[in-house]
C-alpha atoms as a PDB file:
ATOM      1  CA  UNK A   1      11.675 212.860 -86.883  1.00  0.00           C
ATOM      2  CA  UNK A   2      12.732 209.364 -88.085  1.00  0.00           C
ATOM      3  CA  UNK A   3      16.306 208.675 -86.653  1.00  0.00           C
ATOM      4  CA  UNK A   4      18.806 205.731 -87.496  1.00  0.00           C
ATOM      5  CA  UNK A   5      21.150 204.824 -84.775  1.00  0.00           C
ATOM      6  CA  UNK A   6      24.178 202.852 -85.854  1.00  0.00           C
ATOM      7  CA  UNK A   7      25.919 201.357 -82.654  1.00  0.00           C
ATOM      8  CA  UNK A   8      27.707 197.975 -81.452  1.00  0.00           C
ATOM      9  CA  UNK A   9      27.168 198.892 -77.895  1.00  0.00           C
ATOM     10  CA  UNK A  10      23.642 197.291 -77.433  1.00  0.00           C
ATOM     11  CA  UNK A  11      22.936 198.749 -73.795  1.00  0.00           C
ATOM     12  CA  UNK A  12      23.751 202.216 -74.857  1.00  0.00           C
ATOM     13  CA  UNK A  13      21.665 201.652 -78.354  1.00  0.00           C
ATOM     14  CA  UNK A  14      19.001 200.894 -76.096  1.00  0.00           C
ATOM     15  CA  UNK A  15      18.921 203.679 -73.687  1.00  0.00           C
ATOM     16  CA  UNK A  16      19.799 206.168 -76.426  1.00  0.00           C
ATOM     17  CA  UNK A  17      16.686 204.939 -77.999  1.00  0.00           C
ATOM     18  CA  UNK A  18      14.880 204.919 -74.908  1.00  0.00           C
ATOM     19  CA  UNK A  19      15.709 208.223 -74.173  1.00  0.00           C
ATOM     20  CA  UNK A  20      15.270 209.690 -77.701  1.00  0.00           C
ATOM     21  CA  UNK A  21      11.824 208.159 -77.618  1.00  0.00           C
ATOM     22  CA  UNK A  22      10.618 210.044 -74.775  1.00  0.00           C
ATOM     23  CA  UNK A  23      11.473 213.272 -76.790  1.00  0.00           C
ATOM     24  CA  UNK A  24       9.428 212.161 -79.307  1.00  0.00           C
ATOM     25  CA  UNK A  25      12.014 210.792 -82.185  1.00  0.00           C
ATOM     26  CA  UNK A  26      11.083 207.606 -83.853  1.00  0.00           C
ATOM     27  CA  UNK A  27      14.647 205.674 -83.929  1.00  0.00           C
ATOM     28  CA  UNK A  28      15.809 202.308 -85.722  1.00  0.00           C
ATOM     29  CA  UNK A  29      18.794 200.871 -84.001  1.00  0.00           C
ATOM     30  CA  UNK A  30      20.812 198.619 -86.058  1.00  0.00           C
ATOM     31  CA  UNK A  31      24.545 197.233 -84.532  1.00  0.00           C
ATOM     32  CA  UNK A  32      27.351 196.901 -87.383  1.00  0.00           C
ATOM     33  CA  UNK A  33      28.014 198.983 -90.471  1.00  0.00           C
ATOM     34  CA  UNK A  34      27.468 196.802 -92.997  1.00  0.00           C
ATOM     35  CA  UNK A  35      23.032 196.482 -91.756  1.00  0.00           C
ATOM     36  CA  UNK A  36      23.886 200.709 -90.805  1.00  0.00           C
ATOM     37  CA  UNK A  37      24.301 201.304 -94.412  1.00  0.00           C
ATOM     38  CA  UNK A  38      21.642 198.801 -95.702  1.00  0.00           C
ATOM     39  CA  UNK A  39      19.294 200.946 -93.761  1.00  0.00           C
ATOM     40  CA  UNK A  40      20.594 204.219 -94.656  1.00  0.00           C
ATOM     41  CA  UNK A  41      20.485 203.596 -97.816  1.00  0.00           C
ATOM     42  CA  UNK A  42      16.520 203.448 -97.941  1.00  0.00           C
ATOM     43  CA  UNK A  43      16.394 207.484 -98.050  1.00  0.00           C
ATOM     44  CA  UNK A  44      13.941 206.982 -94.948  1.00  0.00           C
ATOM     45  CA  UNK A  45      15.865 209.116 -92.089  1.00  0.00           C
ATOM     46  CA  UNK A  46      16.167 212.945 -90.989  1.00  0.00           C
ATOM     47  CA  UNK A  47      18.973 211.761 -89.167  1.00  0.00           C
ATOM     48  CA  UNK A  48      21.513 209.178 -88.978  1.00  0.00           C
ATOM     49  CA  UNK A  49      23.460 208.843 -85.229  1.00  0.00           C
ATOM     50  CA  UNK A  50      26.638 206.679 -86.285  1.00  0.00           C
ATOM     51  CA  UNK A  51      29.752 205.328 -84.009  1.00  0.00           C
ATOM     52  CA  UNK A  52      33.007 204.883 -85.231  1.00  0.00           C
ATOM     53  CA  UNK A  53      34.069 202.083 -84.177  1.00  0.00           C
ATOM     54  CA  UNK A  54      32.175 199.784 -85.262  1.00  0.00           C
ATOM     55  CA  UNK A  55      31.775 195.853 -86.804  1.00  0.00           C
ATOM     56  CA  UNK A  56      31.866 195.258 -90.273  1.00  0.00           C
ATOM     57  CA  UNK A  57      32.573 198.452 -91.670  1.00  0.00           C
ATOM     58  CA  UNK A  58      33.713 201.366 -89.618  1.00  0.00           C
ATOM     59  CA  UNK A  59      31.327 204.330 -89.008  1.00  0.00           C
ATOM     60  CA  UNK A  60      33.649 206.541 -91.549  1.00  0.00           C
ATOM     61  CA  UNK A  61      33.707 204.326 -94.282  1.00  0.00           C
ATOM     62  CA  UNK A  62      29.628 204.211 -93.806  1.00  0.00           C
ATOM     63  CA  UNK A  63      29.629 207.828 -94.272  1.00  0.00           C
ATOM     64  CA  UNK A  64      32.028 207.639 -96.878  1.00  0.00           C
ATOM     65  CA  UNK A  65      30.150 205.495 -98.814  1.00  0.00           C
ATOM     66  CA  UNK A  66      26.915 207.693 -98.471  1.00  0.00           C
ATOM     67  CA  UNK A  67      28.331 210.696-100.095  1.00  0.00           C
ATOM     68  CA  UNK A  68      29.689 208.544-102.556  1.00  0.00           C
ATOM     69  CA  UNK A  69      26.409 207.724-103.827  1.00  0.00           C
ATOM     70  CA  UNK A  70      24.870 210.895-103.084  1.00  0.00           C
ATOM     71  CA  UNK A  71      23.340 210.364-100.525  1.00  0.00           C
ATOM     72  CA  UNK A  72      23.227 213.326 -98.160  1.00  0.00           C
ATOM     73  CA  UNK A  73      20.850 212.681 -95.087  1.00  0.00           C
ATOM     74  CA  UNK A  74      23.062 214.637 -92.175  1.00  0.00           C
ATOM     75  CA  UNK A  75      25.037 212.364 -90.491  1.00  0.00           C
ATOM     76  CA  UNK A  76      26.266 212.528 -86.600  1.00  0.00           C
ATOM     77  CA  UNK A  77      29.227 210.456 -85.633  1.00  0.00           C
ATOM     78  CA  UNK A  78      29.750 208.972 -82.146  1.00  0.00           C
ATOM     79  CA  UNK A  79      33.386 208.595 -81.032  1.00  0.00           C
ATOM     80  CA  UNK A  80      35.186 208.024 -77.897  1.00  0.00           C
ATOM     81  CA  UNK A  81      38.210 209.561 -79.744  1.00  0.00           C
ATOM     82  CA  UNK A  82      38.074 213.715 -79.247  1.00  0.00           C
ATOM     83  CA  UNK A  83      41.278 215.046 -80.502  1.00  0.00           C
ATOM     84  CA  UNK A  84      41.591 217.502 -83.247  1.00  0.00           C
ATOM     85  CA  UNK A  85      43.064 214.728 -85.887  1.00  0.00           C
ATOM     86  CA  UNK A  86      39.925 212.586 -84.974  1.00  0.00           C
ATOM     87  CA  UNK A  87      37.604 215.330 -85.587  1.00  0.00           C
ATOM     88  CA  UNK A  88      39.221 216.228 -89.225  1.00  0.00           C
ATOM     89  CA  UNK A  89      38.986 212.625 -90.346  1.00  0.00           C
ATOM     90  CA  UNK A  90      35.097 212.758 -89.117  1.00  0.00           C
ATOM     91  CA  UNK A  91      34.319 216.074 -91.459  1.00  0.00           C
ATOM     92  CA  UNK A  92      36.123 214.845 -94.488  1.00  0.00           C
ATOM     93  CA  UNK A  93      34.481 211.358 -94.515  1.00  0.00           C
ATOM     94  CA  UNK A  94      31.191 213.654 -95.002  1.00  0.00           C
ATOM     95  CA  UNK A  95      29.614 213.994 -91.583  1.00  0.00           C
ATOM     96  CA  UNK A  96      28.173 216.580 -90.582  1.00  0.00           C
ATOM     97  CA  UNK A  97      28.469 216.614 -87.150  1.00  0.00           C
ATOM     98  CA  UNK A  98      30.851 215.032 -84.177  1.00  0.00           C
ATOM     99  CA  UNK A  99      30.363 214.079 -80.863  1.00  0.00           C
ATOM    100  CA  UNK A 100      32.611 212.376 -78.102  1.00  0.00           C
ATOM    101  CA  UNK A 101      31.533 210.121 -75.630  1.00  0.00           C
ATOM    102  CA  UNK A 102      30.389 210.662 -73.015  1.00  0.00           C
ATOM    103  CA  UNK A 103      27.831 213.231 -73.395  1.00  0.00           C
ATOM    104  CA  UNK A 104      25.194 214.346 -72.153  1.00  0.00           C
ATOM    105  CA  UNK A 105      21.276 213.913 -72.568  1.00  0.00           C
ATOM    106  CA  UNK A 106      21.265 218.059 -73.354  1.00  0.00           C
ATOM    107  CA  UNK A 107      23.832 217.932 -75.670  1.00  0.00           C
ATOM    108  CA  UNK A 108      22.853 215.009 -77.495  1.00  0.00           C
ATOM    109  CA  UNK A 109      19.224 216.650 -78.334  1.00  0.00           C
ATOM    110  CA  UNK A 110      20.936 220.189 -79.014  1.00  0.00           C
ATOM    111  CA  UNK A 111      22.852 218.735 -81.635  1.00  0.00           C
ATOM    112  CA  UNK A 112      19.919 216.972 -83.018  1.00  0.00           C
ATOM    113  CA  UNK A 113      18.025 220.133 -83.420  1.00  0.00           C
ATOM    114  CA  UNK A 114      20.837 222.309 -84.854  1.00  0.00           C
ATOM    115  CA  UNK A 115      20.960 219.177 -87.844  1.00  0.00           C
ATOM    116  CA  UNK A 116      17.304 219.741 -88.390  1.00  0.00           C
ATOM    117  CA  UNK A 117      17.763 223.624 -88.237  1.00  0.00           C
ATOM    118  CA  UNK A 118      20.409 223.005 -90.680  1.00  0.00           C
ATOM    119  CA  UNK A 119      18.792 221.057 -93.447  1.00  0.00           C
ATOM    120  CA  UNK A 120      15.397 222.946 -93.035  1.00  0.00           C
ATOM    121  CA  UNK A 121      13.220 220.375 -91.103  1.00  0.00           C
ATOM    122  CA  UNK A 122       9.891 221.725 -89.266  1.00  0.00           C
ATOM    123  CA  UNK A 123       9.582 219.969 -86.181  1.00  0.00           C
ATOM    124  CA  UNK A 124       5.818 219.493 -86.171  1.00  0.00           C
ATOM    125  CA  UNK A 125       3.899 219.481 -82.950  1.00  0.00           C
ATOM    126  CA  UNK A 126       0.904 218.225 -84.472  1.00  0.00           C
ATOM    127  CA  UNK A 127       0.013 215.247 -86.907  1.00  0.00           C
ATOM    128  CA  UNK A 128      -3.361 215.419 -88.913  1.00  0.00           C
ATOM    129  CA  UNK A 129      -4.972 212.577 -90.652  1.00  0.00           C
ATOM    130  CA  UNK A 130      -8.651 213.645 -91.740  1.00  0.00           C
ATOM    131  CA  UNK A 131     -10.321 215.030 -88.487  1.00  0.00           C
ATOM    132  CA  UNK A 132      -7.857 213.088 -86.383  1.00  0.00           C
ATOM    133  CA  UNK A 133      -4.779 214.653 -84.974  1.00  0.00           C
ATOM    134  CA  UNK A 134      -2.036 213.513 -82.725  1.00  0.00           C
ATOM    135  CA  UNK A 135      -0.216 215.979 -80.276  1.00  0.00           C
ATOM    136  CA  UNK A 136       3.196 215.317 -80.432  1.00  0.00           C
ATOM    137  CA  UNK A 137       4.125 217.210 -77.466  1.00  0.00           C
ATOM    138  CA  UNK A 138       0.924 216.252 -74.814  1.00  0.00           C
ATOM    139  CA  UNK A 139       0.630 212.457 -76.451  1.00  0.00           C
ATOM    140  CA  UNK A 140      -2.904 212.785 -77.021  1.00  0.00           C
ATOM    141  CA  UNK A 141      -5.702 212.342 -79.623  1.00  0.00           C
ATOM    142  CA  UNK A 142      -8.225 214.934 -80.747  1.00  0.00           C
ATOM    143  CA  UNK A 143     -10.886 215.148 -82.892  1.00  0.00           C
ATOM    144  CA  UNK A 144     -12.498 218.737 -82.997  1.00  0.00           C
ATOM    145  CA  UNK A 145     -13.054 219.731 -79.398  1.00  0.00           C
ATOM    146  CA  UNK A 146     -12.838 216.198 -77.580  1.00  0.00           C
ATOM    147  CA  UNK A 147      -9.486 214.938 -77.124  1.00  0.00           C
ATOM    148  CA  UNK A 148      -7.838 211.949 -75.254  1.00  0.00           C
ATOM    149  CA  UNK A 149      -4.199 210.826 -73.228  1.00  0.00           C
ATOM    150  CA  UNK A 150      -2.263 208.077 -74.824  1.00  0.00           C
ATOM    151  CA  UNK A 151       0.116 205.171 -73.136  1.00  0.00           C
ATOM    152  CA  UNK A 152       3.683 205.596 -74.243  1.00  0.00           C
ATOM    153  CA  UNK A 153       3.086 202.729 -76.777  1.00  0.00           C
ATOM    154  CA  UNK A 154      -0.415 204.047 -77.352  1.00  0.00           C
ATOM    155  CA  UNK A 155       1.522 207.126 -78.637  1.00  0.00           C
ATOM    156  CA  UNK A 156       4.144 205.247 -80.349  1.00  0.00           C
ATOM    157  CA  UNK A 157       1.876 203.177 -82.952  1.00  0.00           C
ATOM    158  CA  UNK A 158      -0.444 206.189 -83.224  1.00  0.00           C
ATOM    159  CA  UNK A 159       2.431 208.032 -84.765  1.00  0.00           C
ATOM    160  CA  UNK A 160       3.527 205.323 -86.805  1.00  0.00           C
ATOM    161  CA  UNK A 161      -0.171 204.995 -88.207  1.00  0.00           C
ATOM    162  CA  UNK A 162      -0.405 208.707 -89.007  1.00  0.00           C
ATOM    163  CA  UNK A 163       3.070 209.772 -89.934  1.00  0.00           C
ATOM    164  CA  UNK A 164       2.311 207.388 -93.223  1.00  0.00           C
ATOM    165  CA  UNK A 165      -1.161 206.967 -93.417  1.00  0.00           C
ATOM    166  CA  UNK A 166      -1.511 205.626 -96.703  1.00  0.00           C
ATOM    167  CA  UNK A 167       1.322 201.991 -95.433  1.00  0.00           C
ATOM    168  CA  UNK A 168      -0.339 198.893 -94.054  1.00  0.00           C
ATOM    169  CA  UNK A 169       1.702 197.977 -90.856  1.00  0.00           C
ATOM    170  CA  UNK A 170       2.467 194.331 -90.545  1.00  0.00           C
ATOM    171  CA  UNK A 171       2.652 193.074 -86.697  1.00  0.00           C
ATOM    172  CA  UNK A 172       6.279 192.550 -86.787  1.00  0.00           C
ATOM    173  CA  UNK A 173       6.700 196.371 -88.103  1.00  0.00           C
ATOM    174  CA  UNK A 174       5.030 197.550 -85.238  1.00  0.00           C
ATOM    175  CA  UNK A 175       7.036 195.405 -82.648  1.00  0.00           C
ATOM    176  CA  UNK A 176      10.095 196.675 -83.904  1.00  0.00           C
ATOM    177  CA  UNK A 177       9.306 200.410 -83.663  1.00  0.00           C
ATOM    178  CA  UNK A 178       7.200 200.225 -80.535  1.00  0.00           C
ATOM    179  CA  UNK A 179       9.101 196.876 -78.228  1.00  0.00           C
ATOM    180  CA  UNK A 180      12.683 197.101 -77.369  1.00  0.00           C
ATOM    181  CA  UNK A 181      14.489 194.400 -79.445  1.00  0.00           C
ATOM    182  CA  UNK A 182      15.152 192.506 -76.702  1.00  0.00           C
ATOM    183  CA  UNK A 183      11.711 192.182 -75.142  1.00  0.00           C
ATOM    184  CA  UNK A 184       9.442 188.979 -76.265  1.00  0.00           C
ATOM    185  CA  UNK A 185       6.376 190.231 -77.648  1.00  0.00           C
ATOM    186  CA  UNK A 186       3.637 188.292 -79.415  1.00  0.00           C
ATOM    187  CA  UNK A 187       1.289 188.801 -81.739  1.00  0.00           C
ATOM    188  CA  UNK A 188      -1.923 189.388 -79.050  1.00  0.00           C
ATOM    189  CA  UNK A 189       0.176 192.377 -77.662  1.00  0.00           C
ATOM    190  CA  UNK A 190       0.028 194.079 -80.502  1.00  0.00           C
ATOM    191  CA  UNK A 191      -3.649 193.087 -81.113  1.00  0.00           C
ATOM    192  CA  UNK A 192      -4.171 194.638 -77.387  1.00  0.00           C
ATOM    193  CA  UNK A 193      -2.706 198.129 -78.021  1.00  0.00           C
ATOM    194  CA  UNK A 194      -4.293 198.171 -81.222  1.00  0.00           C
ATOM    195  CA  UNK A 195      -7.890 197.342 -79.514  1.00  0.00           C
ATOM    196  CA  UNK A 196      -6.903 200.238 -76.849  1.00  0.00           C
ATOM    197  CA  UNK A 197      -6.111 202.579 -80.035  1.00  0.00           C
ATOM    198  CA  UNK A 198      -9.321 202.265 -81.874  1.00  0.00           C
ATOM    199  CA  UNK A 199     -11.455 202.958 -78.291  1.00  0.00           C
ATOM    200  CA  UNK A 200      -9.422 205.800 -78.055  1.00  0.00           C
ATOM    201  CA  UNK A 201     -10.511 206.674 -81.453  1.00  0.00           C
ATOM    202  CA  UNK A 202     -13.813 205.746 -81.312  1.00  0.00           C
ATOM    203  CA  UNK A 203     -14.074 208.216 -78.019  1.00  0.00           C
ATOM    204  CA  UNK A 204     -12.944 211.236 -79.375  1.00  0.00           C
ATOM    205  CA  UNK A 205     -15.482 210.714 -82.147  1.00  0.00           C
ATOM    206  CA  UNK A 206     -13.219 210.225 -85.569  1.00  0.00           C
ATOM    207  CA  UNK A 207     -14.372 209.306 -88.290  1.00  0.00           C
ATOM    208  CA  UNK A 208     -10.735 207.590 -89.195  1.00  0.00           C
ATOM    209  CA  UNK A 209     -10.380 203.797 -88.137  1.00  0.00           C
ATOM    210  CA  UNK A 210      -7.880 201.277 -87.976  1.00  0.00           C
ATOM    211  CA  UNK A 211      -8.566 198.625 -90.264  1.00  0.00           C
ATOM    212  CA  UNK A 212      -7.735 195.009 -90.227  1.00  0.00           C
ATOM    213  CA  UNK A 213      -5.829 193.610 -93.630  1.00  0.00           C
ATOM    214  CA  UNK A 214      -6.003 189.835 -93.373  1.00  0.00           C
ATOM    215  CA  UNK A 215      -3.320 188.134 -93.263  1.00  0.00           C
ATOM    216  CA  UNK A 216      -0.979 191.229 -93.515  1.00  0.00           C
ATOM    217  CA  UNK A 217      -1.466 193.460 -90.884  1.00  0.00           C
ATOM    218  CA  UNK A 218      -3.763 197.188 -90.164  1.00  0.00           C
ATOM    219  CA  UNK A 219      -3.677 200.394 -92.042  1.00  0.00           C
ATOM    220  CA  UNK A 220      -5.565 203.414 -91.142  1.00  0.00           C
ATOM    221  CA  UNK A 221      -9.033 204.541 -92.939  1.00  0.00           C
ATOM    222  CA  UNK A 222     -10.769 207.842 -93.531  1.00  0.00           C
ATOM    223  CA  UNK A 223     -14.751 206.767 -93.299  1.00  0.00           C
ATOM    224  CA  UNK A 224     -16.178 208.634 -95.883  1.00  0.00           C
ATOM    225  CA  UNK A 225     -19.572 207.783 -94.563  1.00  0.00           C
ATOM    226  CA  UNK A 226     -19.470 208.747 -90.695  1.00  0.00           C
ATOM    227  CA  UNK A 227     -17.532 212.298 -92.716  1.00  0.00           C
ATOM    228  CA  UNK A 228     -20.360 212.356 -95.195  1.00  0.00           C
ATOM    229  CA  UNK A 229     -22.804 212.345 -92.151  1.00  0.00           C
ATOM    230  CA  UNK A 230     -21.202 214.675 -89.844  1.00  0.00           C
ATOM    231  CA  UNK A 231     -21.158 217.146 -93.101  1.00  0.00           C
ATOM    232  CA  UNK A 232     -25.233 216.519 -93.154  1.00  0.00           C
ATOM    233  CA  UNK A 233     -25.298 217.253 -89.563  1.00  0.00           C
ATOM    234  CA  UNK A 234     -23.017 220.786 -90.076  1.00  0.00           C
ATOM    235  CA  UNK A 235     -25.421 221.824 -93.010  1.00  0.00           C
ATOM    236  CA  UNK A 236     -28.237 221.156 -90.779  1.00  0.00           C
ATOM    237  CA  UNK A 237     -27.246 222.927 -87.946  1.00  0.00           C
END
């Protein structure tokens, strides 16, 4: 699932999206309201994660403004403020959901899944592209019977690759999903997990490959001749 996590407290932002990561959400983090509903507004999220208080334009009035213009992606709000009052003015600006601070790791996550239950997302465990697929759960790669363990970041750009398959991922879209915004990455890091990605591929015996777009960045390719050929071989067996 494709979060967006609106929240002025950087350190938290970060460990929340460390943490929701490792379960195996993908999760923009973005730090005032005013970027929170720029982002929002793309239609791109299962779930939006939004504090109060924050800059620019306070976490109700970006929910506010969402159901204004009908948009209805379910929205969780973040507040240090629990009383009943606080929790009224949270439903009627449209959220869907309210949490105070602080919580915990095992709440955070229920809550997640009963929004998903809610709007009738399928939590795959399982991403196909061709005769590749990616095991959300385990982190690895299989093709038929041979399969293969991913790195963390391995995993990361794997799922970005096959969760839009058809996209061509620039180098600075791929930093920004799979580097924390504070790290300094360059552009041969990305070149390095990539190489590691396409061994991995190559090993399990795929006939999908990353491919290079010059000057713009890698998007993932179905070779109809290696799928033509293992066809021969199936007919032939």
């Amino acid at each position: 699932m494709h979060l967006l996590l609106i929240e002025d407290d950087r350190s938290l932002s970060h460990t929340l999206q460390a943490l929701l990561q490792e379960h195996n959400y993908s999760v923009d983090c973005v730090f005032d309201g005013t970027t929170g509903l720029t982002y929002a507004r793309c239609g791109e999220y299962d779930i939006i994660i939004c504090d109060v208080m924050i800059p620019e334009i306070d976490g109700l009035s970006v929910c506010k403004k969402l159901r204004r213009e009908g948009i209805s992606t379910p929205v969780l709000m973040l507040t240090a403020r629990g009383s009943v009052a606080d929790k009224i003015e949270g439903y009627d600006s449209g959220a869907d959901d309210y949490m105070t601070k602080p919580f915990s790791t095992a709440e955070l996550l229920a809550h997640l899944r009963a929004l998903a239950r809610r709007q009738g997302s399928v939590l795959f465990e399982k991403i196909d592209v061709g005769d590749l697929s990616l095991n959300l759960e385990a982190h690895e790669l299989q093709c038929n019977d041979k399969k293969i363990n991913l790195s963390q970041k391995e995993f990361i750009i794997a799922q970005l690759f096959m969760s839009a398959p058809t996209h061509t991922l620039t180098k600075d879209m791929i930093i920004a999903k799979a580097w924390d915004s504070e790290s300094f990455v360059m552009d041969n890091n990305v070149e390095a997990y990539i190489s590691f990605l396409r061994k991995k591929i190559r090993f399990v015996g795929s006939s999908v490959r990353i491919e290079t777009m010059r000057k713009i960045g890698y998007k993932l390719v179905i070779d109809e001749k290696a799928t033509d050929t293992q066809s021969t071989r199936s007919l032939d067996d």
